[in-house]
Protein backbone atom coordinates (compact mmCIF):
# COMPACT_ATOMS: atom_id res chain seq x y z
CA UNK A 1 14.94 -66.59 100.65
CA UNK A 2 12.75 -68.14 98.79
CA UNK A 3 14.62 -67.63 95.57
CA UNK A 4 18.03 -69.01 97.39
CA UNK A 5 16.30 -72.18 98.23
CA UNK A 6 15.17 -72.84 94.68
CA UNK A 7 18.98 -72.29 93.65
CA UNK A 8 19.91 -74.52 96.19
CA UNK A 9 17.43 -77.30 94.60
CA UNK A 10 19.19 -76.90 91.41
CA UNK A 11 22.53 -77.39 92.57
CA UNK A 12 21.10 -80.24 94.54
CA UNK A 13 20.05 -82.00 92.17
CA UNK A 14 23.35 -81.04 89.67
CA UNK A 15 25.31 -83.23 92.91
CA UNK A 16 26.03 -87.34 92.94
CA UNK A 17 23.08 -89.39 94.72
CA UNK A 18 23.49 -89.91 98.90
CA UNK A 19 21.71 -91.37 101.12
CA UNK A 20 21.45 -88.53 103.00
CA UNK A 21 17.95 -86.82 102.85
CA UNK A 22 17.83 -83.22 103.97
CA UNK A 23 13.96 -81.95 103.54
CA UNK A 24 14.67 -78.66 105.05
CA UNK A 25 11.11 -77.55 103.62
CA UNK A 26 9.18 -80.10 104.98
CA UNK A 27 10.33 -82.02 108.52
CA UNK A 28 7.10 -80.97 109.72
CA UNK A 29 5.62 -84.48 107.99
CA UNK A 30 8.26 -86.69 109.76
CA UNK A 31 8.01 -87.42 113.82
CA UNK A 32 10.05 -84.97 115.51
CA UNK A 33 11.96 -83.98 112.38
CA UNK A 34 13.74 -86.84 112.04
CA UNK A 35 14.03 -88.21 108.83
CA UNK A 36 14.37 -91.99 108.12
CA UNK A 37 17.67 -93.79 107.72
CA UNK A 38 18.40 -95.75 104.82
CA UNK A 39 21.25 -96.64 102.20
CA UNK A 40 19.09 -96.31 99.32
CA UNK A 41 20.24 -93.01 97.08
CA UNK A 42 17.76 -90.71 96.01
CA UNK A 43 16.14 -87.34 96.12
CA UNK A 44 14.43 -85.65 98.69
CA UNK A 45 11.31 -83.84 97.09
CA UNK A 46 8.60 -81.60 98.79
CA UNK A 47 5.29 -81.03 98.44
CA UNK A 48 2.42 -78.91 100.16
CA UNK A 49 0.88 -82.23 102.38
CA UNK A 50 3.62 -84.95 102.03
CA UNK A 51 7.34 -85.56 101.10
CA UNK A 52 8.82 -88.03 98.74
CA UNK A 53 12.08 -90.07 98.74
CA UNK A 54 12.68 -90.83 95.21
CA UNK A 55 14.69 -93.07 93.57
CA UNK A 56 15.86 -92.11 90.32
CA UNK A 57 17.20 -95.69 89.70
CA UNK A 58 14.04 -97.44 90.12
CA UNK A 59 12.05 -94.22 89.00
CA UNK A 60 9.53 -94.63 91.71
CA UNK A 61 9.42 -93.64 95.71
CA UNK A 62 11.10 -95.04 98.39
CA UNK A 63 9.12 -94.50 101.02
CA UNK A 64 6.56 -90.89 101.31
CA UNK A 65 5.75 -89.19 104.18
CA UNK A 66 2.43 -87.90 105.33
CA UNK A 67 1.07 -85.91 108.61
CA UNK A 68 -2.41 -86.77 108.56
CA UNK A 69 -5.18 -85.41 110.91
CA UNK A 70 -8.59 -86.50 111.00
CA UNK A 71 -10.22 -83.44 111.34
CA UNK A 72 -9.27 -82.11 108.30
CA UNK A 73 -9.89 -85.44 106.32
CA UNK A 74 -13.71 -85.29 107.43
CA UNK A 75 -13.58 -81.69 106.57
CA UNK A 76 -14.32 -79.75 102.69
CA UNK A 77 -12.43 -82.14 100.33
CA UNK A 78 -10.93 -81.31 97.07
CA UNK A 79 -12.22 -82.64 93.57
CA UNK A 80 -9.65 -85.40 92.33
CA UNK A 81 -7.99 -84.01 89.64
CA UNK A 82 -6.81 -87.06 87.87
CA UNK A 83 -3.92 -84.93 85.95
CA UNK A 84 -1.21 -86.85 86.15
CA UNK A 85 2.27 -84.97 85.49
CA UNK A 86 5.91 -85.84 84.96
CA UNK A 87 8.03 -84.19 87.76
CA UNK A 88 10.08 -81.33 86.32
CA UNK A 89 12.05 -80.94 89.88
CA UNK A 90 14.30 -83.95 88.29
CA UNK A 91 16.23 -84.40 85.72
CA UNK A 92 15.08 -86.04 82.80
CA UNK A 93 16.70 -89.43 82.36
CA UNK A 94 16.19 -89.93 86.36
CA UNK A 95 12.06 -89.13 85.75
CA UNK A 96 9.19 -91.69 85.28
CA UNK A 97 7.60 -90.63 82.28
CA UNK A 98 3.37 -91.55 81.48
CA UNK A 99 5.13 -93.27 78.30
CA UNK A 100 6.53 -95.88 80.45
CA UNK A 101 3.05 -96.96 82.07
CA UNK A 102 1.45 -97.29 78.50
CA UNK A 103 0.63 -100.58 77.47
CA UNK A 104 2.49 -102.21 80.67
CA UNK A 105 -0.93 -103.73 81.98
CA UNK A 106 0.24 -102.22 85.84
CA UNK A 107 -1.50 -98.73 86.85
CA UNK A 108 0.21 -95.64 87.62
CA UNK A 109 0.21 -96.52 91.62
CA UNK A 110 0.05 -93.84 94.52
CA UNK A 111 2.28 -93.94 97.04
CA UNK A 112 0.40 -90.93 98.91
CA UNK A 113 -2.98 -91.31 98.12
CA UNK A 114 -5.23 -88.26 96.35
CA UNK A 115 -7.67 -89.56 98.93
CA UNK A 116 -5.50 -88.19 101.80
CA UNK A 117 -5.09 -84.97 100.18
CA UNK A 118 -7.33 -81.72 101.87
CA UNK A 119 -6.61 -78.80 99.71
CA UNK A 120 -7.13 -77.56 95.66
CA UNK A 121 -2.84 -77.72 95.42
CA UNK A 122 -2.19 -80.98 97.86
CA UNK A 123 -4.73 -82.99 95.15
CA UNK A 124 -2.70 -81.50 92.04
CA UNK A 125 0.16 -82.71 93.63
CA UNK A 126 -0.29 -86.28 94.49
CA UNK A 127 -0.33 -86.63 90.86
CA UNK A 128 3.27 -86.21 90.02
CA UNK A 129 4.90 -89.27 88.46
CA UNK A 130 7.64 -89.36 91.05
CA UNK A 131 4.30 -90.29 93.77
CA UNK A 132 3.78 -93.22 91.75
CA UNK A 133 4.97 -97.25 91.66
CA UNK A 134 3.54 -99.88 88.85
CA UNK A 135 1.06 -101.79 90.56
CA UNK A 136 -1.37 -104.14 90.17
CA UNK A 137 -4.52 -103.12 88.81
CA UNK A 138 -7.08 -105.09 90.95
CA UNK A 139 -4.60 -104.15 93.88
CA UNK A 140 -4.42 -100.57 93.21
CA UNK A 141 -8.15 -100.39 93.00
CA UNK A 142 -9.39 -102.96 94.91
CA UNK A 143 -7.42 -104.06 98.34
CA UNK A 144 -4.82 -101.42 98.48
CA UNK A 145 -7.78 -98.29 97.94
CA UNK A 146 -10.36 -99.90 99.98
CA UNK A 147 -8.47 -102.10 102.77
CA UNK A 148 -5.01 -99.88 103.20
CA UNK A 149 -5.82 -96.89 102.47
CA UNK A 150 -9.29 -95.79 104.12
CA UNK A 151 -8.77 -98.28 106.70
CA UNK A 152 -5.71 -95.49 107.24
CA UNK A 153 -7.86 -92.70 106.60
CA UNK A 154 -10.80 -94.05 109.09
CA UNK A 155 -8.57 -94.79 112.00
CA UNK A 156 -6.67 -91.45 111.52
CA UNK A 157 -10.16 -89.77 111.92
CA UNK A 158 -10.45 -91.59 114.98
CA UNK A 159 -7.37 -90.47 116.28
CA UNK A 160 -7.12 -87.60 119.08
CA UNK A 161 -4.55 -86.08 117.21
CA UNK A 162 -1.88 -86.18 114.37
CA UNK A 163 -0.76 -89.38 112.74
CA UNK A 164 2.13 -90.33 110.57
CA UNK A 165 2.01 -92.32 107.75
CA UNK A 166 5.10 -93.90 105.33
CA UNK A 167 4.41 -96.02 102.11
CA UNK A 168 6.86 -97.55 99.97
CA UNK A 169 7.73 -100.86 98.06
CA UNK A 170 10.40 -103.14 97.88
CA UNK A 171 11.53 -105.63 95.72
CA UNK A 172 11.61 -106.34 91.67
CA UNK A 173 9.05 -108.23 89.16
CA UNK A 174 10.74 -106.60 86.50
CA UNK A 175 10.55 -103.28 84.92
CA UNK A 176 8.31 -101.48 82.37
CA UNK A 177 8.88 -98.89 79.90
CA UNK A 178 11.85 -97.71 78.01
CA UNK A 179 12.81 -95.80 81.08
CA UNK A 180 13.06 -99.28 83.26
CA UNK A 181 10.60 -98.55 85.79
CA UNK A 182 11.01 -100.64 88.58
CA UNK A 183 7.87 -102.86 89.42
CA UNK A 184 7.89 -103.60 93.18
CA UNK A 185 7.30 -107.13 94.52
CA UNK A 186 5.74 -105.95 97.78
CA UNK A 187 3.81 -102.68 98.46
CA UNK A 188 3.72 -101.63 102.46
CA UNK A 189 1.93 -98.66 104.75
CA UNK A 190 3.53 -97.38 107.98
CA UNK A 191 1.04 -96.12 110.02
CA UNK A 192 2.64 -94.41 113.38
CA UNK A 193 -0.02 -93.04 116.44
CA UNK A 194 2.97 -90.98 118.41
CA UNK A 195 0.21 -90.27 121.71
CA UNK A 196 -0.02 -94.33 122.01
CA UNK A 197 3.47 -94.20 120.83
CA UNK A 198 2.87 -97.61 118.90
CA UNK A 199 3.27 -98.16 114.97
CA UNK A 200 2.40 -101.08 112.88
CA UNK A 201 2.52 -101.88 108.93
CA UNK A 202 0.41 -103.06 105.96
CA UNK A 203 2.49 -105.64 103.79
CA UNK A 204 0.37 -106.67 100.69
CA UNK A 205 1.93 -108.74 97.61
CA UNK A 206 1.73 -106.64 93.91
CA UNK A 207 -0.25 -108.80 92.56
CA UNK A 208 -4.38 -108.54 91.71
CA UNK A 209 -4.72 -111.95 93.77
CA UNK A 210 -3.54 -110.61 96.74
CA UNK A 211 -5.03 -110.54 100.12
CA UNK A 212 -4.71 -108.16 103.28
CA UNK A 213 -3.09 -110.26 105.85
CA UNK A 214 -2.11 -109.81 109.54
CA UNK A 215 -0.70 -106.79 110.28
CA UNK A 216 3.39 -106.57 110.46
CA UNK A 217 5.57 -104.93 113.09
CA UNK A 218 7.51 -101.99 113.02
CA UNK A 219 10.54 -104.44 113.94
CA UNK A 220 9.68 -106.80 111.19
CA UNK A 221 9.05 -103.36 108.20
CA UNK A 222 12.47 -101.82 109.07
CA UNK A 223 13.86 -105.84 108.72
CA UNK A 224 12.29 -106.26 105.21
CA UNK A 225 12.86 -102.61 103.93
CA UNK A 226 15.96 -101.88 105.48
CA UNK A 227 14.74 -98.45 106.33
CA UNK A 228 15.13 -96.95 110.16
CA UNK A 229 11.75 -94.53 110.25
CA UNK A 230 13.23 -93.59 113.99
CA UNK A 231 9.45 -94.02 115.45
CA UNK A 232 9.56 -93.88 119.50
CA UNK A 233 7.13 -97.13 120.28
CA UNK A 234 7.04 -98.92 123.52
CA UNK A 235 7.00 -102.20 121.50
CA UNK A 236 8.45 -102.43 117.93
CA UNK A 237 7.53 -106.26 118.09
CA UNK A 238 3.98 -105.49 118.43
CA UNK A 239 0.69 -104.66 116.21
CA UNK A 240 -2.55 -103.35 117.74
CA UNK A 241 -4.93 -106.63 117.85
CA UNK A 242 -7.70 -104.29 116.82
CA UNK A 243 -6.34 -103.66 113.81
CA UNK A 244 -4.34 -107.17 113.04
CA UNK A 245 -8.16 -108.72 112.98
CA UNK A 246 -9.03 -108.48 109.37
CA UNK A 247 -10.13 -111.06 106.85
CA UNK A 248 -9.09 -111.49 102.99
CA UNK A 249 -10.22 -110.50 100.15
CA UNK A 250 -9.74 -111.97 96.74
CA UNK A 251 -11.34 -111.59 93.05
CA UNK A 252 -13.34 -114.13 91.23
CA UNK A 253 -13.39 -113.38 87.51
CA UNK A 254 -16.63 -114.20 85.40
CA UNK A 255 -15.84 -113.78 81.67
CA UNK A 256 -18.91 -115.98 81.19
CA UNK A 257 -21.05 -117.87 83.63
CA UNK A 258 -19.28 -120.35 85.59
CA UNK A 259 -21.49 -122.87 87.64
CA UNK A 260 -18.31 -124.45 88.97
CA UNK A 261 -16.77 -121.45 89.83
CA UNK A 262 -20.42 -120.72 91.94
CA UNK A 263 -20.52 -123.95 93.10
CA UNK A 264 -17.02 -123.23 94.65
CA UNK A 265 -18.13 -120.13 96.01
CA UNK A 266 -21.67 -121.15 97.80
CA UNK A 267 -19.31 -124.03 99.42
CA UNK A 268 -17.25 -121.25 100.58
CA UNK A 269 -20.50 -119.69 102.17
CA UNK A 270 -22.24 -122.68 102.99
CA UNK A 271 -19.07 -123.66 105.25
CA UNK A 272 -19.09 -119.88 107.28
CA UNK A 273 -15.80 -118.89 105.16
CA UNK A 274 -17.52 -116.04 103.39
CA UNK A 275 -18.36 -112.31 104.55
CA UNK A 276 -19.87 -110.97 101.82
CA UNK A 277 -19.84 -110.58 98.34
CA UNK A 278 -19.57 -107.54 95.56
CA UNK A 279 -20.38 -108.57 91.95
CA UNK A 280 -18.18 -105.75 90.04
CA UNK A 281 -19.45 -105.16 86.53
CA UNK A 282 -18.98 -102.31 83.97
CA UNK A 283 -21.12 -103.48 80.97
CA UNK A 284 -22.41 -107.08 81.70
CA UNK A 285 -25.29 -106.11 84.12
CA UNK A 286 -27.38 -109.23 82.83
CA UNK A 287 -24.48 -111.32 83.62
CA UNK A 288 -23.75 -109.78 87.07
CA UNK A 289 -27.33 -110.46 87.61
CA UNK A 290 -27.37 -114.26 86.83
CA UNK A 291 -24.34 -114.39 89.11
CA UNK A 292 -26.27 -112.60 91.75
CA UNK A 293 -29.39 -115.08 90.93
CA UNK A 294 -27.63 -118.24 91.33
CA UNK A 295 -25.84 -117.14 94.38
CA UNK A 296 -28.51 -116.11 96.41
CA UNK A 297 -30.91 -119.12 95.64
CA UNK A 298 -27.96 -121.36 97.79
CA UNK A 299 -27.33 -118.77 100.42
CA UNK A 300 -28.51 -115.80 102.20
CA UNK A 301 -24.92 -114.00 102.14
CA UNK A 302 -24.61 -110.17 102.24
CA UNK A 303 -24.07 -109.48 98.31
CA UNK A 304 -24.37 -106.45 96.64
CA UNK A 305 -23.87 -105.12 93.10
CA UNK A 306 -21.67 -102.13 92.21
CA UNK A 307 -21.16 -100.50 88.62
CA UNK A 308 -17.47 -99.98 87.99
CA UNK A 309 -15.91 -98.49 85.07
CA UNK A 310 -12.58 -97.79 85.16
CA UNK A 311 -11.33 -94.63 82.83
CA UNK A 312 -9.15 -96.14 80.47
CA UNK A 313 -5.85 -94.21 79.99
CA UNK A 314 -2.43 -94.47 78.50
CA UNK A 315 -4.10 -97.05 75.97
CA UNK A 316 -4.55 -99.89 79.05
CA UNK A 317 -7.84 -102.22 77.73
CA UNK A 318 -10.06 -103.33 80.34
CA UNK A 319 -12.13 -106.31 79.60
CA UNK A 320 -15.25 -104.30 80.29
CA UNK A 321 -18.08 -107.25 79.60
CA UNK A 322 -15.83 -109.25 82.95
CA UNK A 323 -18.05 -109.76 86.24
CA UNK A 324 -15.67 -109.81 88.98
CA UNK A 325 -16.63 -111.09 92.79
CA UNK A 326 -14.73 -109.54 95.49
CA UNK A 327 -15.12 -112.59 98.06
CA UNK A 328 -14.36 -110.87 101.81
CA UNK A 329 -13.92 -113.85 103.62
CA UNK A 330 -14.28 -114.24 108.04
């Protein structure tokens, strides 16, 4: 059997692009089996813990598909393996290869995120090419890790049971690499609770200024993607209040020290707009210090430093002596 399927893959993928997505091995990550509706050709790929809809003209996902439960997240949780891989499921000129990221400035996004992933094989995985979008850098690591995804992760281990989740992005800023890799305008999270039988979305910008906003209905995702997830809610106009009620979050970047750019910021806190603050530094300790210093002789805001050095790959530069304030405003 097993050998028959893999022959069928091949044949598969030897056939013209539909529409039409089959994932015979894996309906057990979509609600009920169904699998979404869209006019978008591509390929229907399978993994161990999520599927991907991939678009060989864009050379990124469509949307991904995920079955998360919360046990198993707060369970034994696999190293990340950080090998990232070109998929050899699809033919070569349709692929997105790690030459394309180099030098483009965007990371190599995840649509599924290793952080979701609870066994040795799901990690590996999550690190094919065809998971990944170009996205912002500040995004990827900043709002997108810490404000999509666990805030996914932390309500799906307060869930009573199974979740679905479907990420995807939509739109063009242009393309990188010599194999014209789509880079998406928008960037958005599907998160579907069938026992409450309610879903709502995450819509954040690709850029490293953008925010988290209000949360997005399933009525107003399938409008803006064009993509039928068949999700039985009682209200597709809708979005959980608990949830919608989150702040913003934006960078400050200190190459040097700024006293306007603090003066801004204290009249930010001074006026109750203000959360909290991270200074984010890599090298520049002294500086993220002096930024600290200043800050906290105007105000007694919640601010915290955190070391970050971000592994430099495909020959991307970071500009590692930069102090950056990640400003989580009310």
């Amino acid at each position: 059997m097993k050998l028959l399927a893999h022959l069928a893959a091949f044949i598969f993928l030897g056939m013209p692009l539909s529409a039409f997505a089959l994932f015979e091995q894996c309906l057990t990550f979509f609600p009920n089996q169904q699998t979404p509706s869209t006019t978008q050709p591509g390929r229907d790929l399978c993994f161990d813990e999520f599927a991907i809809y991939y678009s060989p003209l864009d050379k990124k996902p469509i949307y991904t598909a995920e079955r998360i439960n919360g046990q198993a997240l707060q369970g034994p949780r696999p190293r990340r393996s950080n090998q990232f891989y070109e998929e050899a499921r699809l033919p070569y000129k349709e692929r997105s290869l790690l030459s394309d990221y180099r030098d483009s400035g965007f990371d190599r996004g995840h649509n599924v995120p290793a952080g979701d992933m609870t066994t040795e094989k799901g990690m590996a995985q999550s690190f094919s090419m065809a998971n990944m979008m170009p996205q912002a850098r500040l995004n990827n690591q900043g709002v997108w890790a810490k404000r999509v995804e666990e805030a996914t992760r932390l309500y799906a281990k307060r869930s009573s049971g199974d979740i679905f989740v479907f990420t995807g992005s939509t739109g063009s800023l242009g393309s990188i690499g010599k194999g014209k890799v789509t880079v998406p305008a928008h960037l958005y999270k599907l998160i579907y609770d069938p026992i409450k039988q309610s879903a709502w979305a995450y819509w954040v910008e690709n850029t490293n200024e953008a925010q988290v906003r209000p949360l997005i209905s399933y009525a107003q995702l399938k409008e803006r993607t064009g993509i039928d997830f068949h999700l039985a809610v009682h209200d597709e106009t809708a979005t959980p209040q608990t949830e919608a009620k989150i702040g913003g979050w934006y960078p400050i970047f200190f190459d040097q020290f700024s006293p306007d750019k603090i003066a801004d910021l204290n009249t930010n806190i001074a006026t109750g707009k203000v959360a909290s603050v991270e200074l984010q530094y890599d090298r520049n300790l002294e500086l993220a210090e002096q930024i600290e210093q200043a800050i906290r002789s105007q105000s007694p805001i919640a601010l915290s430093l955190k070391k970050v050095s971000p592994p430099s790959s495909d020959g991307t530069n970071f500009k590692r002596d930069q102090v950056i304030a990640i400003v989580q405003s009310k």
